[in-house]
Protein backbone atom coordinates (compact mmCIF):
# COMPACT_ATOMS: atom_id res chain seq x y z
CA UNK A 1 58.41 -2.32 12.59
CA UNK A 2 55.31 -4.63 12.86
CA UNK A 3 52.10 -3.04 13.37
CA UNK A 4 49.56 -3.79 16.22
CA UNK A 5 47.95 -6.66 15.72
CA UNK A 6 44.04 -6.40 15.20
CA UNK A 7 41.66 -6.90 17.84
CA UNK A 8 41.04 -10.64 18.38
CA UNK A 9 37.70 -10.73 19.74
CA UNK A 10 34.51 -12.73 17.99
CA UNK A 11 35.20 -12.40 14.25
CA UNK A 12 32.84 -9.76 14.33
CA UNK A 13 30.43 -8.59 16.87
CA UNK A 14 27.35 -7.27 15.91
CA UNK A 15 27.04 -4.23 17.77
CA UNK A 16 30.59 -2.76 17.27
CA UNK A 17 30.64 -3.86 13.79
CA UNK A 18 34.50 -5.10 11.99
CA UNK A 19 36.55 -2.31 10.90
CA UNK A 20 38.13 -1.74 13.56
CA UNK A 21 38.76 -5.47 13.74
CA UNK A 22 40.11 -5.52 10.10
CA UNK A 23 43.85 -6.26 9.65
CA UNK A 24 44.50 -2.39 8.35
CA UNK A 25 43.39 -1.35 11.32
CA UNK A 26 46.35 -2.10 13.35
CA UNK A 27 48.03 0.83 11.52
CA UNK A 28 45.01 3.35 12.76
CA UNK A 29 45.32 4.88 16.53
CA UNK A 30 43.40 2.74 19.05
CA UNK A 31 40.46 4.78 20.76
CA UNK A 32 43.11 4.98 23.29
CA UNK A 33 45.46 6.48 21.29
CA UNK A 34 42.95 9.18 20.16
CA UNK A 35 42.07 10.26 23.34
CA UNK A 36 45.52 10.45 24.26
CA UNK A 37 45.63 12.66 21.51
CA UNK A 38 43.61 14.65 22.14
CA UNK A 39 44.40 15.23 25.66
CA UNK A 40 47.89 16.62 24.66
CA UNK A 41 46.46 18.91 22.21
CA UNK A 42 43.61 20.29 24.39
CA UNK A 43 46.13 21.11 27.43
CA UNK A 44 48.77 22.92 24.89
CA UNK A 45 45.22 24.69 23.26
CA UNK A 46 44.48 25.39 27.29
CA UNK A 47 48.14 26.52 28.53
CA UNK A 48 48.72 29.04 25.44
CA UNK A 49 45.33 30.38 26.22
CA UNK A 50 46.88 31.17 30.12
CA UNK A 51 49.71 32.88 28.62
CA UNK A 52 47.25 35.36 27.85
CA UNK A 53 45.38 35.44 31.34
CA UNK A 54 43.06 33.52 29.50
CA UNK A 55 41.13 30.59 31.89
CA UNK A 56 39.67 28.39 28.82
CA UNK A 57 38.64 24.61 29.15
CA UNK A 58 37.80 22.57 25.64
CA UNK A 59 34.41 21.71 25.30
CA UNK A 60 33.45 17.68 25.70
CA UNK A 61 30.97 15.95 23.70
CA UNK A 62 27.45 15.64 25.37
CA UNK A 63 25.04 12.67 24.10
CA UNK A 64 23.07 10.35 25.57
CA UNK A 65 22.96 7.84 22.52
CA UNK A 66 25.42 5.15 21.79
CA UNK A 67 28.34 5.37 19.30
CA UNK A 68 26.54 4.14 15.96
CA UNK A 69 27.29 0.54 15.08
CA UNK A 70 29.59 0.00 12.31
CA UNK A 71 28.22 0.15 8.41
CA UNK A 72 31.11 -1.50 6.52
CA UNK A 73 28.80 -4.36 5.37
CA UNK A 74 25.67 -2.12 5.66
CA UNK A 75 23.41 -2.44 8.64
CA UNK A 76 24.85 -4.12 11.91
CA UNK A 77 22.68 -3.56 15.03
CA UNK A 78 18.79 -4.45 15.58
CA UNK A 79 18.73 -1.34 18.37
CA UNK A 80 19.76 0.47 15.34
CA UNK A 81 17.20 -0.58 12.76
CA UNK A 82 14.49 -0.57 15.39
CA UNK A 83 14.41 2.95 15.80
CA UNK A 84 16.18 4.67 12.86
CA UNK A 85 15.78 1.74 10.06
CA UNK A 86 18.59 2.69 7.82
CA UNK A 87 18.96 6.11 9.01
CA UNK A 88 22.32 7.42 10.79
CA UNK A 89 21.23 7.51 14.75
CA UNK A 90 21.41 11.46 15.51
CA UNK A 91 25.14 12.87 16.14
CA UNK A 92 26.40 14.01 19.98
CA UNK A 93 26.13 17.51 20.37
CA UNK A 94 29.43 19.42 21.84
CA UNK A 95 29.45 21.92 24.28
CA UNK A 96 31.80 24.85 24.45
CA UNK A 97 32.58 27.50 27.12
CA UNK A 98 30.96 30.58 25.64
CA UNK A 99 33.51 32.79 24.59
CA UNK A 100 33.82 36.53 23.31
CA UNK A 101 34.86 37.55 20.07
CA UNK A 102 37.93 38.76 20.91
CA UNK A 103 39.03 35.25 23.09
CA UNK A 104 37.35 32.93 20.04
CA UNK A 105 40.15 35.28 17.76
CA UNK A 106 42.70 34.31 20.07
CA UNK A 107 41.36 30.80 20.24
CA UNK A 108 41.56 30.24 16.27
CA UNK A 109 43.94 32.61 15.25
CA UNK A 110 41.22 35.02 13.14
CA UNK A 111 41.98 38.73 14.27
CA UNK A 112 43.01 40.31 11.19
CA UNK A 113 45.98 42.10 12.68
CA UNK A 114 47.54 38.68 14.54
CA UNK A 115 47.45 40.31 17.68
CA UNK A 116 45.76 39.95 21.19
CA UNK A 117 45.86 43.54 23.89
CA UNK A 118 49.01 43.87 21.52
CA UNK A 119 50.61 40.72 22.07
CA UNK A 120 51.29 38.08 18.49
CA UNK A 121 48.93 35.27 18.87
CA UNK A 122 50.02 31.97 16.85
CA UNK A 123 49.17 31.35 13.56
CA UNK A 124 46.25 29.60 13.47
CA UNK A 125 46.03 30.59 17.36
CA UNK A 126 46.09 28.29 20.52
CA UNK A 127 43.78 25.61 19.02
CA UNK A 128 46.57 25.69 16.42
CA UNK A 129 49.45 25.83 18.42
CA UNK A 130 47.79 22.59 19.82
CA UNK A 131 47.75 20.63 16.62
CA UNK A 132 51.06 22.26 15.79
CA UNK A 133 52.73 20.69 18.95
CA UNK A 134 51.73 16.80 17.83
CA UNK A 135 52.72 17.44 14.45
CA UNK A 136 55.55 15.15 13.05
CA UNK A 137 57.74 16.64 10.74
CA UNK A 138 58.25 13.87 8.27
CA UNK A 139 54.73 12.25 8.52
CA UNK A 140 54.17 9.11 6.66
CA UNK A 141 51.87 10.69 3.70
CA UNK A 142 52.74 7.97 1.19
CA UNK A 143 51.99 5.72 4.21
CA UNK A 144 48.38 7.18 5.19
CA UNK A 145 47.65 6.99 1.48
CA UNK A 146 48.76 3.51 0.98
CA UNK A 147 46.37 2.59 3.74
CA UNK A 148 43.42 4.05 2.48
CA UNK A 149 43.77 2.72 -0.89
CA UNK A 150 43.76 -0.81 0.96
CA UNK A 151 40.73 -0.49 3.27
CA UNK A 152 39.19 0.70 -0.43
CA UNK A 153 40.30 -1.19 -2.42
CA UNK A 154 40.54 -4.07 0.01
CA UNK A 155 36.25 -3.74 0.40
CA UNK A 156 35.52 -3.86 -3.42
CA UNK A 157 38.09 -6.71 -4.13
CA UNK A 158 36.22 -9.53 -1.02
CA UNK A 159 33.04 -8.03 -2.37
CA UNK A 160 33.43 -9.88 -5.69
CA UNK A 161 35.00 -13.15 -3.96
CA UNK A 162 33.33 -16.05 -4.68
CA UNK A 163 32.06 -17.00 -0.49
CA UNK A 164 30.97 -13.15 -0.05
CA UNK A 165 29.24 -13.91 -3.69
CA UNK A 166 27.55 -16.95 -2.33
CA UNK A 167 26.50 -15.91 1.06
CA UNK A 168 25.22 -12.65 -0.79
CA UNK A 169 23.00 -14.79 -3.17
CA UNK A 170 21.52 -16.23 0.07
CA UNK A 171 21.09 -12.91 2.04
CA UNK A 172 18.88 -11.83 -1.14
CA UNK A 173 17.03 -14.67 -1.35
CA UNK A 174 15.88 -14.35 1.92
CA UNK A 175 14.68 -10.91 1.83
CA UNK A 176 12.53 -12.21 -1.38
CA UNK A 177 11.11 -14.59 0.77
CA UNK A 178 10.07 -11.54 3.51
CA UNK A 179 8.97 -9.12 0.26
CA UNK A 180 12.02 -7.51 -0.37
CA UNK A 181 13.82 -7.68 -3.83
CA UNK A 182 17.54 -6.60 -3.11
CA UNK A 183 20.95 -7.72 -4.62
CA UNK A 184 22.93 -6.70 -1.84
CA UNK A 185 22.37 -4.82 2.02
CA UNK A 186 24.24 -2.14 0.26
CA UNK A 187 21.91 -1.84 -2.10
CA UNK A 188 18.85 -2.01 0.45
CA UNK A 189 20.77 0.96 2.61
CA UNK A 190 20.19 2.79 -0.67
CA UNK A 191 16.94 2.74 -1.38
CA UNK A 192 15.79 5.86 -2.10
CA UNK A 193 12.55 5.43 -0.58
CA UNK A 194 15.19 5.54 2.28
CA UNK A 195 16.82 8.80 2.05
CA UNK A 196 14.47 11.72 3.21
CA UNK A 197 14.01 12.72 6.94
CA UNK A 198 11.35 10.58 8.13
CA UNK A 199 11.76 7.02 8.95
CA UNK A 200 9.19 4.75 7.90
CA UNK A 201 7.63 1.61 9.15
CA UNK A 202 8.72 -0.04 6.15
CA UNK A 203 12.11 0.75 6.27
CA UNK A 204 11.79 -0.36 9.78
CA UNK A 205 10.48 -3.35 8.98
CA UNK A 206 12.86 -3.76 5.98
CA UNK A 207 15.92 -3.08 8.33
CA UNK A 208 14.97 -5.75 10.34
CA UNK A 209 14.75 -8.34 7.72
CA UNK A 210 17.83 -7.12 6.69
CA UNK A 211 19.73 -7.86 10.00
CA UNK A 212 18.00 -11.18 9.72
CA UNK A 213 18.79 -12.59 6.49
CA UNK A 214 22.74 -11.65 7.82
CA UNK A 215 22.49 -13.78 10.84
CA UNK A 216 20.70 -16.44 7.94
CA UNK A 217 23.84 -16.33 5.29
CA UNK A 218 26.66 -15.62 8.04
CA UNK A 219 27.04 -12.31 5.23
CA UNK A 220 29.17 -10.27 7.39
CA UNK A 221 30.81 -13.40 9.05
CA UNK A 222 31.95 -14.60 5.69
CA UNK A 223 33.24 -10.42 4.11
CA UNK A 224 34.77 -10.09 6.86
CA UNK A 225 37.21 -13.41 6.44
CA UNK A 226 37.78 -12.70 3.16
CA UNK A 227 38.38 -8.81 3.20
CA UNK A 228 40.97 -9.74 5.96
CA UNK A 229 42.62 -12.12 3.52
CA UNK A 230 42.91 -9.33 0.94
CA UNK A 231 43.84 -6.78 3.04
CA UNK A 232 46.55 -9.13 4.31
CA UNK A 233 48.19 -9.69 0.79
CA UNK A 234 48.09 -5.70 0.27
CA UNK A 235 49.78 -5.44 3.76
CA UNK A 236 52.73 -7.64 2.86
CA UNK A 237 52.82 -5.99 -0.53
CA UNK A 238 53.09 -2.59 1.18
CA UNK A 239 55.29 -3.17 4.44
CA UNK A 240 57.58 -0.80 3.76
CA UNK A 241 55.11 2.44 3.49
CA UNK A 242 53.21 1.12 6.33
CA UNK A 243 56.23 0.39 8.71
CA UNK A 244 56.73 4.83 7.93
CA UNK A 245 53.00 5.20 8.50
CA UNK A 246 53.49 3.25 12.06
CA UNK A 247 56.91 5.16 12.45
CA UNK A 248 55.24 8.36 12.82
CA UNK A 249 51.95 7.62 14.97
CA UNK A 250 54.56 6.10 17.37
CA UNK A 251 56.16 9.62 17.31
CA UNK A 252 53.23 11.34 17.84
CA UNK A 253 52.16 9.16 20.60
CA UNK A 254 55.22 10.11 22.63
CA UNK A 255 54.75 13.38 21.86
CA UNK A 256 51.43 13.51 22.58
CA UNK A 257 52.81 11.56 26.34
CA UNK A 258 55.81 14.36 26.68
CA UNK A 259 53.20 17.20 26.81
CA UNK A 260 51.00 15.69 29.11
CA UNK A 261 53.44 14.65 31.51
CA UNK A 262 55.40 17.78 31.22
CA UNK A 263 55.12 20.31 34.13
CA UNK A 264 52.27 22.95 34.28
């Protein structure tokens, strides 16, 4: 069984950043595919809660900030870098029906004696009994392993290819020529001038150069060709764990489709 293909936008766009777009990735659930996930599992979570005269609706994610650009080649948006330099842009906050003790044990499965008003409450309770419901029974670990050892592996092996080499040697002479003394953006993200709380007009300003001397040596443009060339060879050389790893999100997926089309 073939995998999805990749997305086949603009080799790589800025703003959404590439590894998602990577050739691996068509062996990872599709936002889609998450959400649809998720769905299934927070209406099981929601119907075993009403089995115990329970009303209880899963708290949604509240933010008003954009998903953060993608990081696989180090910095990838200029919104980004304008206002948080290197820094991660703050997380969404979640909201969650306030709940009693007694309904959050029934919830997670945490009263000691694995009871609710004397009735046996799930294992690791209705959350649980959501996650239990998608669960395949022969999951593909050897095949979720295999692809994690590519997109690792996959990163270090294009970073020491001869184009991502070259257009490296001209991001960093670039950022000498604005100031900055730098071997790599990965390097730059380090910086441990970098790391505390505040962010600083220099690593603004650095952040910017950074995103500049990309768009200069077509850095990202150029990884992200060869990492998909890698990752293609590991593919091939790992079809047959991968085709398992595929096997099984299909089954989930239909499971995941059964629940939420089945009656209330």
């Amino acid at each position: 069984m073939a995998a999805r293909p990749a997305q086949e936008d603009s080799v790589i766009d800025r703003e959404l950043g590439v590894t998602f777009s990577l050739p691996i990735a068509g062996y990872s659930f599709t936002e889609s595919e998450v959400a649809l996930l998720r769905n299934a599992e927070n209406l099981t979570t929601e119907k075993c809660m009403a089995r115990y005269g329970i009303e209880y609706s899963v708290g949604s994610a509240v933010s008003d900030q954009d998903p953060p650009a993608d990081r696989r080649y180090g910095i990838s948006s200029f919104g980004e870098a304008k206002k948080y330099g290197y820094h991660m842009p703050p997380t969404p906050s979640f909201e969650e029906e306030s709940v009693s003790g007694e309904v959050r044990a029934l919830l997670y499965g945490t009263a000691a004696s694995g009871k609710f008003r004397g009735r046996d409450v799930p294992v690791n309770g209705c959350a649980g009994e959501g996650v239990e419901k998608l669960r395949v029974k022969e999951q593909s670990q050897r095949g979720a392993q295999a692809a994690g050892r590519i997109a690792k592996e996959s990163f270090v092996e294009s970073m020491e290819s001869v184009p991502v080499r070259e257009a490296m040697r001209v991001w960093s002479i670039c950022m000498r020529n604005e100031g900055y003394r730098y071997a790599s953006p990965l390097e730059a993200m380090a910086d441990q001038r970098f790391l505390g709380d505040e962010v600083s007009a220099v690593e603004k300003r650095t952040a910017r150069a950074d995103l500049e001397c990309k768009d200069e040596s077509r850095l990202p443009e150029v990884w992200f060709v060869s990492e998909s060339e890698v990752q293609q060879r590991m593919i091939e050389e790992n079809s047959e764990l991968l085709d398992e790893l595929q096997e099984s999100h299909d089954l989930r997926l239909r499971l995941a489709r059964k629940v939420l089309s089945s009656p209330s």
